[in-house]
Protein backbone atom coordinates (compact mmCIF):
# COMPACT_ATOMS: atom_id res chain seq x y z
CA UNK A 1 26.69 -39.73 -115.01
CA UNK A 2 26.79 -36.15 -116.80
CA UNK A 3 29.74 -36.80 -119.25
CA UNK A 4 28.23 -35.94 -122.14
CA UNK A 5 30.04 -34.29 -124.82
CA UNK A 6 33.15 -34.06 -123.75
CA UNK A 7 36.08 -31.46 -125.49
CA UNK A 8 36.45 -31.70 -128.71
CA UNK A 9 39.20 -29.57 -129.53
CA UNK A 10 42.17 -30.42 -131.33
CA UNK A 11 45.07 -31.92 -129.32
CA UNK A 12 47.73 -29.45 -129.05
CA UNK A 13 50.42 -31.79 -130.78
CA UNK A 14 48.02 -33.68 -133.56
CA UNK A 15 48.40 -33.94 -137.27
CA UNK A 16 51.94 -35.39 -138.80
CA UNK A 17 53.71 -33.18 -136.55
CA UNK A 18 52.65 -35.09 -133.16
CA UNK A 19 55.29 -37.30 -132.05
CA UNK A 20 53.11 -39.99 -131.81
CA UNK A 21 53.00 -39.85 -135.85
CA UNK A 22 56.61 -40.25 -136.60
CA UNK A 23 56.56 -43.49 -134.16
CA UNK A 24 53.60 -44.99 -135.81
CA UNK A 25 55.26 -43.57 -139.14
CA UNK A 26 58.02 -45.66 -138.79
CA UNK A 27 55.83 -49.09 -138.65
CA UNK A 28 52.93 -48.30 -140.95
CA UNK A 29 52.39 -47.07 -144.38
CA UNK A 30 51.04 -43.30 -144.73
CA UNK A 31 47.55 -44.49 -146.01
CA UNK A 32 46.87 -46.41 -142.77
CA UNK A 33 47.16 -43.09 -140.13
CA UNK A 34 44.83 -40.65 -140.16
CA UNK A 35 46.13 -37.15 -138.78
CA UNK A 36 43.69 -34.52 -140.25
CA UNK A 37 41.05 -33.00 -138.83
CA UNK A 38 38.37 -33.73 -141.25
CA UNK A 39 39.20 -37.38 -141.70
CA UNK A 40 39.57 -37.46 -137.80
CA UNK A 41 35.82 -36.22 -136.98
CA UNK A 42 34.19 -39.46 -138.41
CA UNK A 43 35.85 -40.86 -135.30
CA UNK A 44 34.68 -39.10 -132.33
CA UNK A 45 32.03 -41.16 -131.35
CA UNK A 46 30.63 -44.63 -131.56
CA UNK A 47 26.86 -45.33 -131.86
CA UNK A 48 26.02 -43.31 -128.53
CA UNK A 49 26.72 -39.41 -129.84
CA UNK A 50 25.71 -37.97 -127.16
CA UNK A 51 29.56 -38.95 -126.10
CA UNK A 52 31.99 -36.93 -128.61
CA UNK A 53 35.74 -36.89 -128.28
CA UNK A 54 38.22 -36.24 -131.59
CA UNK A 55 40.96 -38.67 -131.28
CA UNK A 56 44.37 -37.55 -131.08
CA UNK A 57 45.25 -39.84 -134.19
CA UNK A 58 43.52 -43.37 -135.93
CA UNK A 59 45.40 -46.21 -137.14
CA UNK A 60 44.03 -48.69 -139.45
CA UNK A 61 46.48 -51.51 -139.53
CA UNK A 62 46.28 -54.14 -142.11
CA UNK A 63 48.54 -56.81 -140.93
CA UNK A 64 48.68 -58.35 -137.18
CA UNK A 65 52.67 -57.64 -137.41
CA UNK A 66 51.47 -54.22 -138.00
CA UNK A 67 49.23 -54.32 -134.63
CA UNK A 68 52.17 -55.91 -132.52
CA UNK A 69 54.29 -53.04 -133.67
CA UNK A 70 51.62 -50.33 -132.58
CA UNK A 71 50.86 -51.85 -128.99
CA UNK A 72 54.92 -51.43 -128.07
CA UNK A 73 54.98 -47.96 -129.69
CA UNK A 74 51.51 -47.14 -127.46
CA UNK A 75 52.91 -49.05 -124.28
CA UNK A 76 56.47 -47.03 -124.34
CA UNK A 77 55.23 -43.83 -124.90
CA UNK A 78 52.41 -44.31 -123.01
CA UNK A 79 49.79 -43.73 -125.41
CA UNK A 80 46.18 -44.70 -124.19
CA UNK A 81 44.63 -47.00 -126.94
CA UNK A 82 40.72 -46.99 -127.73
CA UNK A 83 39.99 -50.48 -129.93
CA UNK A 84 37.54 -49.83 -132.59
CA UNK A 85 35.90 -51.98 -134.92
CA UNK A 86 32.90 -50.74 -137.11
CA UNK A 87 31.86 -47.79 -134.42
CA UNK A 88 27.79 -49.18 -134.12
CA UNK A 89 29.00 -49.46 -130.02
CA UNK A 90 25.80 -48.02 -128.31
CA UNK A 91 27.32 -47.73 -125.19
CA UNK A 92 30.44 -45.29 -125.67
CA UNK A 93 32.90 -47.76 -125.86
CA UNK A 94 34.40 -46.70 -128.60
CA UNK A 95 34.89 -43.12 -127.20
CA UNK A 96 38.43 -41.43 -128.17
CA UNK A 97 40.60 -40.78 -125.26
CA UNK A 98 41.87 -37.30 -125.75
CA UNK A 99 45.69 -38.12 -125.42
CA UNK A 100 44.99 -41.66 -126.90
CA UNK A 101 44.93 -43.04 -130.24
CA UNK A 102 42.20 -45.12 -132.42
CA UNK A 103 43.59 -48.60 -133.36
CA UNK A 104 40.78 -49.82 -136.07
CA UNK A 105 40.84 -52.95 -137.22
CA UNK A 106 38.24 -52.28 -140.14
CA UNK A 107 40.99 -53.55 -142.49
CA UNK A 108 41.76 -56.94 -141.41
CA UNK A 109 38.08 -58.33 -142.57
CA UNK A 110 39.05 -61.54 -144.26
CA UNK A 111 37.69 -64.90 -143.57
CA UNK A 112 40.43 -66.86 -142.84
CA UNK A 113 39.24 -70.73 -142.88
CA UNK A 114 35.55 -72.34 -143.31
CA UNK A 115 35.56 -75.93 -141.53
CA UNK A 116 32.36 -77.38 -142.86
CA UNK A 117 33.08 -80.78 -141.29
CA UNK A 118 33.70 -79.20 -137.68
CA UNK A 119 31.01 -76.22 -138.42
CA UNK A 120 33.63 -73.46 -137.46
CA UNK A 121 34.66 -70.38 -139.53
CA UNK A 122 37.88 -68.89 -138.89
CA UNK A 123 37.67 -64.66 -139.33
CA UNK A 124 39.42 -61.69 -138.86
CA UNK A 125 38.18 -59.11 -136.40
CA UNK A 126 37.20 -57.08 -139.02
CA UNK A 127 34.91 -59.09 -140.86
CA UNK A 128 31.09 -58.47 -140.61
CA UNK A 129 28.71 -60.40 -138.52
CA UNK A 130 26.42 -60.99 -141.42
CA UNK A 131 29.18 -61.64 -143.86
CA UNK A 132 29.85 -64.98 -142.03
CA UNK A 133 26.55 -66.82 -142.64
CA UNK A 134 26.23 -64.88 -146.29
CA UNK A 135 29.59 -66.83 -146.86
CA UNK A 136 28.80 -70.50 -145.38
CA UNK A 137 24.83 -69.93 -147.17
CA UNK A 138 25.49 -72.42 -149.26
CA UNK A 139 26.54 -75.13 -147.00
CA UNK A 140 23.25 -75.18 -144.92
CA UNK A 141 24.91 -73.59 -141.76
CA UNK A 142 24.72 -69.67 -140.40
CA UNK A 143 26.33 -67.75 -136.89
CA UNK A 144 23.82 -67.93 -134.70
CA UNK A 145 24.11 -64.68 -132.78
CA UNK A 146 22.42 -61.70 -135.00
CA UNK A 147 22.63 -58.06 -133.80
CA UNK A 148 20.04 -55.53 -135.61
CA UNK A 149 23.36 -54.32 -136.79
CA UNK A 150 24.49 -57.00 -138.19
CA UNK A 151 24.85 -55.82 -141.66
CA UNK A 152 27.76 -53.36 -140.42
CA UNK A 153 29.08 -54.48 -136.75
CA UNK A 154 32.18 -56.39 -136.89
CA UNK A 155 32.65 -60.14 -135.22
CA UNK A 156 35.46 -58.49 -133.06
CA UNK A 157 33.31 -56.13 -131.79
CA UNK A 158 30.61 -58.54 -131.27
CA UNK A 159 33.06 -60.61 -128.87
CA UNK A 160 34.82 -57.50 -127.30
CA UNK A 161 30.95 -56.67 -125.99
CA UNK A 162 29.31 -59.90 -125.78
CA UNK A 163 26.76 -59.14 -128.21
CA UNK A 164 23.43 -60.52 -128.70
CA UNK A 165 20.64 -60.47 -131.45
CA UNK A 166 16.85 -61.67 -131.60
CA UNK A 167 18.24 -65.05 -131.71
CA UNK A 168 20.02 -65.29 -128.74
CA UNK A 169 17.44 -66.83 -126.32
CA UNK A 170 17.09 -70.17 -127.87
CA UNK A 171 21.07 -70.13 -129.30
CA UNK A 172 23.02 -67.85 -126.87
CA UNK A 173 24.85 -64.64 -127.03
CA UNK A 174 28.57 -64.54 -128.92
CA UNK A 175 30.13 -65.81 -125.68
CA UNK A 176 28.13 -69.69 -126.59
CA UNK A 177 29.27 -69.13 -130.10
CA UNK A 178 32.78 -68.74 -129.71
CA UNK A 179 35.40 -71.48 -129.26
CA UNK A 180 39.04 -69.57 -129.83
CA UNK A 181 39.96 -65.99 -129.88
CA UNK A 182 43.37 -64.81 -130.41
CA UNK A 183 44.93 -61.41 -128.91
CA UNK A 184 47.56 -59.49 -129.07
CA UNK A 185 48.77 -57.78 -125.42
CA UNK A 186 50.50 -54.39 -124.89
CA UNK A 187 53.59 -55.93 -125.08
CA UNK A 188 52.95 -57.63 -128.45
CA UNK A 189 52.48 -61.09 -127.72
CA UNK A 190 50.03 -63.26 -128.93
CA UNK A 191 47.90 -64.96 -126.81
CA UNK A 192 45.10 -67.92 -127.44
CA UNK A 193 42.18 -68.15 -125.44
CA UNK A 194 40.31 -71.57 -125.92
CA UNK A 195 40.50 -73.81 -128.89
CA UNK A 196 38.67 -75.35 -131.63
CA UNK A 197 38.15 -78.18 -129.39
CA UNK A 198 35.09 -78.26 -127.39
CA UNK A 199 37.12 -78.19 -124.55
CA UNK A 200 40.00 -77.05 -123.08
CA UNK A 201 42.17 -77.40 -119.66
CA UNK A 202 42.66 -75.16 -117.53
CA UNK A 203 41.09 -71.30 -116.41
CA UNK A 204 38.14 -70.37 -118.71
CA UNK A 205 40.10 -67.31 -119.56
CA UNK A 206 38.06 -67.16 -123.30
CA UNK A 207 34.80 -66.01 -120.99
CA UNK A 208 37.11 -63.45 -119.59
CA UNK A 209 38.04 -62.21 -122.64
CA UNK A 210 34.61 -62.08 -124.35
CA UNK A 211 32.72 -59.08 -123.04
CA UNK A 212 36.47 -57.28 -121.98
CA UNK A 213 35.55 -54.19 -123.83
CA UNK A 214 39.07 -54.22 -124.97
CA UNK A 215 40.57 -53.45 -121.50
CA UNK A 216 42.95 -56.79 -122.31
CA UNK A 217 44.45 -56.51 -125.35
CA UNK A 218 43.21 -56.29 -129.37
CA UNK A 219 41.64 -58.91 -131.03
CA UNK A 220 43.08 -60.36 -134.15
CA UNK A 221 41.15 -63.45 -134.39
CA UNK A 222 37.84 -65.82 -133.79
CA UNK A 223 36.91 -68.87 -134.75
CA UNK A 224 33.15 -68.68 -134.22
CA UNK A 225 30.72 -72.19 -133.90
CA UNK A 226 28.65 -72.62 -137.04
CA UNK A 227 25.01 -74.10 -136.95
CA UNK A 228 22.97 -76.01 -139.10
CA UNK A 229 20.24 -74.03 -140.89
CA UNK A 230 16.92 -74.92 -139.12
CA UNK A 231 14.82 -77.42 -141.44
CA UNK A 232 11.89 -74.92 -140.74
CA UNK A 233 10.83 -71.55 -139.01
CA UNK A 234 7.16 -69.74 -138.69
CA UNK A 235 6.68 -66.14 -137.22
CA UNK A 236 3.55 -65.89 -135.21
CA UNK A 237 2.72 -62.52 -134.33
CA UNK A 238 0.40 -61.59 -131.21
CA UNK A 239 -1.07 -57.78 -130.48
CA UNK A 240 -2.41 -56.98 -126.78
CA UNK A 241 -4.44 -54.16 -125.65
CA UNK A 242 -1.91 -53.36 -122.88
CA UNK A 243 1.69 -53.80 -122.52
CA UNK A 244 1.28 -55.41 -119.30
CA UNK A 245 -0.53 -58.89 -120.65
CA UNK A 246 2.00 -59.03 -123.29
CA UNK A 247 5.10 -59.14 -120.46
CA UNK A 248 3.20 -62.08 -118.39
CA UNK A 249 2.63 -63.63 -121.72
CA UNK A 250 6.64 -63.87 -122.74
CA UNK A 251 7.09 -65.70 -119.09
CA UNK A 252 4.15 -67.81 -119.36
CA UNK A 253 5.52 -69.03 -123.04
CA UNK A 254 8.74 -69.88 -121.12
CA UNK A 255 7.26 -71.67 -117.83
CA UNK A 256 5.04 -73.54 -120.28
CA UNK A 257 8.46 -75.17 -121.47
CA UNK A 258 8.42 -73.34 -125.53
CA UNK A 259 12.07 -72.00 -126.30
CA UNK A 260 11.57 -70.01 -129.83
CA UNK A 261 14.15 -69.27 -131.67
CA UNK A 262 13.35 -65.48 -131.11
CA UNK A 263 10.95 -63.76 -128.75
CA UNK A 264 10.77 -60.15 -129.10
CA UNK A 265 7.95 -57.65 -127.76
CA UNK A 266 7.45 -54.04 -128.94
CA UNK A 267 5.11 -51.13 -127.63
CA UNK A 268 2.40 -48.88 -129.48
CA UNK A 269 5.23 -45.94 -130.62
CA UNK A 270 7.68 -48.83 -131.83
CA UNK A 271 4.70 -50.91 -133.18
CA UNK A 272 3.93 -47.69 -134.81
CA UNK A 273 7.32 -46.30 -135.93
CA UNK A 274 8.14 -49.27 -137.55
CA UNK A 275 5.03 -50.15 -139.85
CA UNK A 276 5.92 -46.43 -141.03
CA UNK A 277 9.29 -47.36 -141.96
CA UNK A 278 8.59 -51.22 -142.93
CA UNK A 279 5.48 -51.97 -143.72
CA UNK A 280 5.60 -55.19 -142.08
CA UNK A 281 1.93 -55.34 -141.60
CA UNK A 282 2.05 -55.02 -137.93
CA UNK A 283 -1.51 -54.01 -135.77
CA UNK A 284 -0.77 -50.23 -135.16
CA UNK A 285 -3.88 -50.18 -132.70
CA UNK A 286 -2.42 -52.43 -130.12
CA UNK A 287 -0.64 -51.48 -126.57
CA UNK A 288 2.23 -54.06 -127.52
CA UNK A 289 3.07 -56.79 -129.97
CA UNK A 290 4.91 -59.89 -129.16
CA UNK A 291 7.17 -61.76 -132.13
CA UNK A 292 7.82 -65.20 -131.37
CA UNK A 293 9.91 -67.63 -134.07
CA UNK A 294 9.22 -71.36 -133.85
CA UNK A 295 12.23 -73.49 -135.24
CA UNK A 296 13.47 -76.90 -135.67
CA UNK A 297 12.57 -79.71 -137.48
CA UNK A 298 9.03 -79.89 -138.95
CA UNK A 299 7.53 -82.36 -136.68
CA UNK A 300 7.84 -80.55 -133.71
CA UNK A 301 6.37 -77.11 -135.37
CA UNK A 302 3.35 -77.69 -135.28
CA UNK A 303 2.35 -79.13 -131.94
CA UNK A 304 4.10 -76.07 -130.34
CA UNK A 305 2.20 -73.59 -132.26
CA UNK A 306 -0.57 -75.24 -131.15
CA UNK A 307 0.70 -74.85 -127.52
CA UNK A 308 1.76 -71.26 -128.08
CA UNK A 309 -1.37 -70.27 -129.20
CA UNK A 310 -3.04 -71.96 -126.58
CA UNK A 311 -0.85 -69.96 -124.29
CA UNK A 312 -0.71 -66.50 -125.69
CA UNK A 313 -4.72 -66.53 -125.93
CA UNK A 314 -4.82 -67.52 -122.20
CA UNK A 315 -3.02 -64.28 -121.35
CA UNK A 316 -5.03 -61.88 -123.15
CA UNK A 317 -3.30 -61.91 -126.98
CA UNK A 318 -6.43 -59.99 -128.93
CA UNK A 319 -5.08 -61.28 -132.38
CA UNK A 320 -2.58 -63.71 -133.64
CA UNK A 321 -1.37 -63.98 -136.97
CA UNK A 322 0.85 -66.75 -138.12
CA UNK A 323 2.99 -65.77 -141.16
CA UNK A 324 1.70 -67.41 -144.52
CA UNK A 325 5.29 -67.93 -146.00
CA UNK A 326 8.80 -67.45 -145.72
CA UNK A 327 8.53 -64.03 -147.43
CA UNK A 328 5.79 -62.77 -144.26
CA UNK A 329 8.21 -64.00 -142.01
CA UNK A 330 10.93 -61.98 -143.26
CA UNK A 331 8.24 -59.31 -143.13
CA UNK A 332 7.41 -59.68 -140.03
CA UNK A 333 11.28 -59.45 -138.45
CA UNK A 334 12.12 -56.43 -141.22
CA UNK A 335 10.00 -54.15 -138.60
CA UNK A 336 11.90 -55.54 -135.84
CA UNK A 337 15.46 -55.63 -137.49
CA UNK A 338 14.66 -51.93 -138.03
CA UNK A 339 12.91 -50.11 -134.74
CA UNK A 340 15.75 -48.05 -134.02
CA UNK A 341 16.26 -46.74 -137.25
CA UNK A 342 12.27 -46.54 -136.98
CA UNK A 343 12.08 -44.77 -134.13
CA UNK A 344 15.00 -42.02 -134.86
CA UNK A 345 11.86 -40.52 -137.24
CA UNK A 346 10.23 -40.02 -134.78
CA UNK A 347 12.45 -37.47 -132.60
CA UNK A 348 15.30 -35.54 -133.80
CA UNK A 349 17.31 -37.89 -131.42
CA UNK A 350 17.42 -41.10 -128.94
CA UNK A 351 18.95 -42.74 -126.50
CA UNK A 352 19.23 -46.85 -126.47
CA UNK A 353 19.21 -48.38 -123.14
CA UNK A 354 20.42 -52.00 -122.66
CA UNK A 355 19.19 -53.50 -119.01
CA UNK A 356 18.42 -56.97 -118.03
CA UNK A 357 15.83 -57.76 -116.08
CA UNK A 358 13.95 -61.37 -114.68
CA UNK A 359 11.51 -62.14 -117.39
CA UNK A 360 8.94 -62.40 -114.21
CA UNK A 361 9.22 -58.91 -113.76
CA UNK A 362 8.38 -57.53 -117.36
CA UNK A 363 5.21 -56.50 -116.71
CA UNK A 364 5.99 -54.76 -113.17
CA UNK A 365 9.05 -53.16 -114.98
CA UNK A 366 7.21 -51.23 -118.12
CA UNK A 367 4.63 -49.92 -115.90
CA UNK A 368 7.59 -48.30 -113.94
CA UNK A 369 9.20 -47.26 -117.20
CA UNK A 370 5.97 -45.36 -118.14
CA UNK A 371 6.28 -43.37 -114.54
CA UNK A 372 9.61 -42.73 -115.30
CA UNK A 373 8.95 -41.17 -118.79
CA UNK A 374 5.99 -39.36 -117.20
CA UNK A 375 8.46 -37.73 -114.47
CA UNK A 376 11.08 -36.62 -117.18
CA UNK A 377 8.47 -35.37 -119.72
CA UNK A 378 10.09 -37.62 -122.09
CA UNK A 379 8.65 -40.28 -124.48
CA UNK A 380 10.18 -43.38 -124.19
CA UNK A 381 9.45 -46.85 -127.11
CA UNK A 382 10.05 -50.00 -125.86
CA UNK A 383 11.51 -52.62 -127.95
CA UNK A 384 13.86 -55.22 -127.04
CA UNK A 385 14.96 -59.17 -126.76
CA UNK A 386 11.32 -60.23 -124.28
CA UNK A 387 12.22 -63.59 -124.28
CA UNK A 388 15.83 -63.48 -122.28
CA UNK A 389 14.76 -60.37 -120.62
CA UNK A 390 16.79 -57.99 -122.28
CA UNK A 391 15.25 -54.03 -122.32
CA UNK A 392 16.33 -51.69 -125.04
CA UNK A 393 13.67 -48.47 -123.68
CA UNK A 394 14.50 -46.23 -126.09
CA UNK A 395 14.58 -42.71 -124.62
CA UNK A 396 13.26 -39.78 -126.87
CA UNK A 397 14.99 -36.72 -126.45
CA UNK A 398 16.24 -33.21 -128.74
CA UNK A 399 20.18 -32.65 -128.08
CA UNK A 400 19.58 -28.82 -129.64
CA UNK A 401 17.17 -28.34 -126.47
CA UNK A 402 19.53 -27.58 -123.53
CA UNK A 403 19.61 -29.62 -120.94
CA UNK A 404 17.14 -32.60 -122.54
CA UNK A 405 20.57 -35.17 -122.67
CA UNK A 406 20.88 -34.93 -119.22
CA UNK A 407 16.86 -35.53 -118.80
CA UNK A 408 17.28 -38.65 -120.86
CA UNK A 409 20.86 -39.70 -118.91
CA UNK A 410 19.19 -39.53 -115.48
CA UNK A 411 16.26 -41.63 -116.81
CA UNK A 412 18.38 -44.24 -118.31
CA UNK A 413 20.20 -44.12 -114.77
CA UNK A 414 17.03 -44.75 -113.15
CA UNK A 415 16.34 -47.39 -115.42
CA UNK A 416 19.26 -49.33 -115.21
CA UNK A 417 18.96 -48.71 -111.03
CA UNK A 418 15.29 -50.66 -111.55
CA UNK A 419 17.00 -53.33 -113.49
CA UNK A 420 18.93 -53.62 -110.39
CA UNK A 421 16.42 -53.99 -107.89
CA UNK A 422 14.33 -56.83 -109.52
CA UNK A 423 17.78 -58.96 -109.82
CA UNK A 424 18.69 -57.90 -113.27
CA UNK A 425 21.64 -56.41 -114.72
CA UNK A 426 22.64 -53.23 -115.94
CA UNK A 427 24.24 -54.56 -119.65
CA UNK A 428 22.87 -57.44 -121.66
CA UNK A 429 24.78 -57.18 -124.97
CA UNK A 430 25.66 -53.65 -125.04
CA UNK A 431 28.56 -53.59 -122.70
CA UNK A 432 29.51 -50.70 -120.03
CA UNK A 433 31.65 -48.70 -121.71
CA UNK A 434 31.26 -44.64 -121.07
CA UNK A 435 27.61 -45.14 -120.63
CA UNK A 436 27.38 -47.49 -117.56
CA UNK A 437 30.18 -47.40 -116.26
CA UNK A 438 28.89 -45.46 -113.27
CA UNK A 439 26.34 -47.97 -112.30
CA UNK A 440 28.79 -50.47 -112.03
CA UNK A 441 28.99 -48.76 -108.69
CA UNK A 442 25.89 -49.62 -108.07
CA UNK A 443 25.60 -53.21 -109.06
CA UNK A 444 28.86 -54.39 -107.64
CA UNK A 445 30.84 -53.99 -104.17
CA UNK A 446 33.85 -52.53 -103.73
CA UNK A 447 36.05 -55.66 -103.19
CA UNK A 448 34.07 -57.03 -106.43
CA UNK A 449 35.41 -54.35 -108.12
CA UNK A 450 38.81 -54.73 -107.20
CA UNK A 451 38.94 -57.92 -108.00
CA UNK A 452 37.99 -56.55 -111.84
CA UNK A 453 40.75 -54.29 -111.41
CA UNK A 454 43.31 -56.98 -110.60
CA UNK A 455 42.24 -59.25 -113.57
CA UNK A 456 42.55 -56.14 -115.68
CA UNK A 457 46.01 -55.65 -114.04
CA UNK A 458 47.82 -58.43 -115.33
CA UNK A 459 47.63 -57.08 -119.22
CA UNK A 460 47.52 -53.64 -118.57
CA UNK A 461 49.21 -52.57 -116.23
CA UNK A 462 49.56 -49.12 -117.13
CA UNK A 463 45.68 -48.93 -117.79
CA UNK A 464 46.71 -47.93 -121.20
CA UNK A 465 43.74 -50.26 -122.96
CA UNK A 466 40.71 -48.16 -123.12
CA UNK A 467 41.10 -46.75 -119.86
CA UNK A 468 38.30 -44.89 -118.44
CA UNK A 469 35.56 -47.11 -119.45
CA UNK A 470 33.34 -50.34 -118.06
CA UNK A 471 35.54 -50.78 -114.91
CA UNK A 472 35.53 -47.72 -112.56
CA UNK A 473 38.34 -46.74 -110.02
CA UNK A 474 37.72 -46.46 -106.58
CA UNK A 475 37.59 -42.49 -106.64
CA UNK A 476 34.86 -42.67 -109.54
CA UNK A 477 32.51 -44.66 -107.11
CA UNK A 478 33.01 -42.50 -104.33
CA UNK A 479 32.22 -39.31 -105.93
CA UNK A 480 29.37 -41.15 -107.65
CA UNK A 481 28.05 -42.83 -104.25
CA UNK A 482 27.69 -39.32 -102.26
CA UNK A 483 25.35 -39.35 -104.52
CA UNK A 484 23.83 -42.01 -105.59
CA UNK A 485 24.72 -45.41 -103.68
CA UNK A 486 26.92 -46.40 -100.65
CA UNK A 487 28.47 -50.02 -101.25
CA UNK A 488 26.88 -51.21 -103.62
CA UNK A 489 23.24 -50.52 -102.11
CA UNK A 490 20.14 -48.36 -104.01
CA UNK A 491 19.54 -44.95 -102.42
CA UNK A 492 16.04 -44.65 -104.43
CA UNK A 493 13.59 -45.38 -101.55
CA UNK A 494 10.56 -45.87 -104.27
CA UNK A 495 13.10 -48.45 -106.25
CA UNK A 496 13.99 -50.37 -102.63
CA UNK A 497 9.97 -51.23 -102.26
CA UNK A 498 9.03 -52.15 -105.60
């Protein structure tokens, strides 16, 4: 996909003279649209900018009447609507449409309800991932799933992409941590998906709606599962001399029946970039460095450390270090929390890919990686979720060299097609958005497609809700597939044998 920057000119109409305005005018307070130019550019992009579009106008709503009221002004003028919650999206999802307007729902961030008793929390879609274990600390319990932008992405967000975190192999993505979500539809209704129940009758239309990219409607509220605080956790970090014994060692953990709480792997320029940044204390010398957290009760610690140690030595670990005290451990994740910050010192810019491969395949997988980066001429740090299989290659590039995007695009693309090939996916928390949305093409058939299209149909029937991204029309595949793929099938003759 070449869609890089796309125009970022001014709409013809925009400011408080565009239609659109007076409508939203009408419904809204003056503080809570955005119509100038220079308060408009902070919304262009989403955490991939390498995809840049100025919105034709942002709303920041701060009442779900308010919201209602927007979705019939957007669905009778026909106004294309891009949801957008704190912008960290790394997969363009969050991209302005040019004729379209920003609905952010940064200002409804208030916890509504805390159930201790039924370990729930009740939030608006606004309200911080982090924020939600910072405010049920004190009552031994925490939300499980922790992105490494936690501190800033938003819980509606987090469900309208599925995200993940480092914890998310032992306790599941946001889709296992979510019992209720409540949306509101172009039309303005309200519509509950789930319940606080554990179970519910019925379709399992809340899976549909987690990971929809907001293609269905807005999200106005979760009630997320709360967990108890483990009794105890340990960090044990493991260095290797090459990157391919630490990716047999993440499945061997696995097969020999050890779920950590987090499983993590990074290579030598993420190792690297990181201590830089941290100073977590991490073995800058070694090919790759597995983190692996051990939680539960206290009991059961230490005869798996024993085991993983066992294990990790087996397949070639040359040191392991288990972390004296809660203060190392915390250490020892700061590097890992950080990377991509990390790693952004190390070239003027980068690009974050999100694939999902077997964990059998690790090893195979980097070495391909490094052959891609080697064609390309560009360095690539790997550094992602080993555990659950879950690559985040990130792709080092310079957007003021011309032509060096598109380098890093087409190896993403040929990324994503390897993730393919081994049985993976192309998305594991990241979602399609802009980025993928192409390789959909790839990794579905046409009638699989068009049965997405249907689904999508029945809420939006206009294709008003963030149109343009994760689901692509029938015309999109075909010019990609004279290309690229033909139903669904790789092209790439290397990626077909390996």
């Amino acid at each position: 996909m070449n869609q890089t920057t796309t125009d970022s000119s001014p709409h013809p109409t925009n400011g408080k003279h565009d239609p659109l305005y007076k409508l939203l005018a009408d419904v809204l307070p003056g503080h809570c649209i955005v119509a100038d130019q220079d308060s408009l550019k902070p919304y262009e992009c989403d955490g991939l900018s390498g995809y840049r579009q100025m919105p034709r106008l942002v709303a920041l709503p701060e009442t779900v009447e308010q919201i209602q009221a927007i979705m019939k002004i957007c669905r009778d003028s026909n106004t294309p609507i891009v949801p957008r919650g704190a912008g960290t999206c790394l997969s363009g999802g969050a991209t302005p449409h040019p004729e379209g307007l920003v609905l952010s729902v940064a200002r409804l961030n208030k916890i509504i309800k805390i159930d201790a008793n039924n370990r729930t929390a009740t939030v608006e879609p606004g309200v911080r991932n982090l924020a939600i274990s910072q405010a049920v600390e004190d009552l031994g319990l925490y939300y499980a799933p922790d992105p490494s932008s936690q501190i800033a992405c938003t819980i509606g967000g987090n469900v309208a992409e599925n995200a993940g975190g480092v914890h998310c192999l032992k306790y599941g993505l946001t889709v296992h941590n979510v019992l209720q979500v409540k949306i509101v539809t172009l039309d303005g209704e309200i519509l509950t998906f789930g319940s606080e129940a554990l179970e519910t009758p019925g379709y399992d239309l809340l899976s549909l709606i987690i990971g929809s990219e907001g293609m269905l409607g807005m999200i106005i509220e979760v009630v997320v599962r709360l967990l108890p605080v483990p009794e105890q956790a340990i960090a044990v970090m493991a260095a290797f001399e090459n990157v391919q014994q630490a990716g047999e060692a993440v499945a061997a953990v696995i097969a020999g029946g050890i779920i950590p709480g987090g499983f993590e792997m990074m290579d030598n320029a993420a190792i690297r970039a990181a201590e830089d940044f941290v100073h977590a204390g991490y073995p800058v010398d070694a090919a790759a460095m597995l983190i692996c957290e051990l939680d539960g009760i206290a009991e059961e610690i230490e005869p798996q450390f024993e085991k993983l140690e066992t294990v990790l030595k087996k397949h070639g670990a040359s040191h392991i270090q288990r972390a004296r005290d809660e203060a190392e451990r915390i250490r020892f994740w700061s590097g890992r929390k950080n990377a991509f910050p990390a790693v952004g010192r190390l070239s003027p810019d980068y690009y974050c890919m999100d694939g999902t491969i077997p964990r059998k395949a690790l090893a195979r997988v980097l070495q391909k990686i490094e052959a891609f980066s080697t064609k390309y001429g560009l360095r690539v740090a790997n550094v992602f979720h080993a555990g659950d299989g879950n690559l985040h290659p990130l792709i080092l590039y310079d957007a003021g060299v011309e032509g060096e995007f598109d380098k890093a695009e087409a190896l993403g693309g040929e990324i994503l097609d390897l993730c393919i090939a081994v049985g993976g996916t192309i998305t594991g928390e990241h979602g399609v958005g802009l980025e993928k949305v192409d390789r959909m093409c790839v990794q579905f058939t046409d009638t699989e497609l068009e049965q997405f299209r249907a689904i999508r149909k029945t809420l939006d029937p206009e294709n008003l809700l963030n149109p343009g991204k994760a689901i692509p029309t029938l015309v999109r595949c075909a010019e990609f597939g004279k290309m690229h793929v033909h139903h669904g099938q790789l092209s790439h003759p290397e990626l077909e044998r390996f």
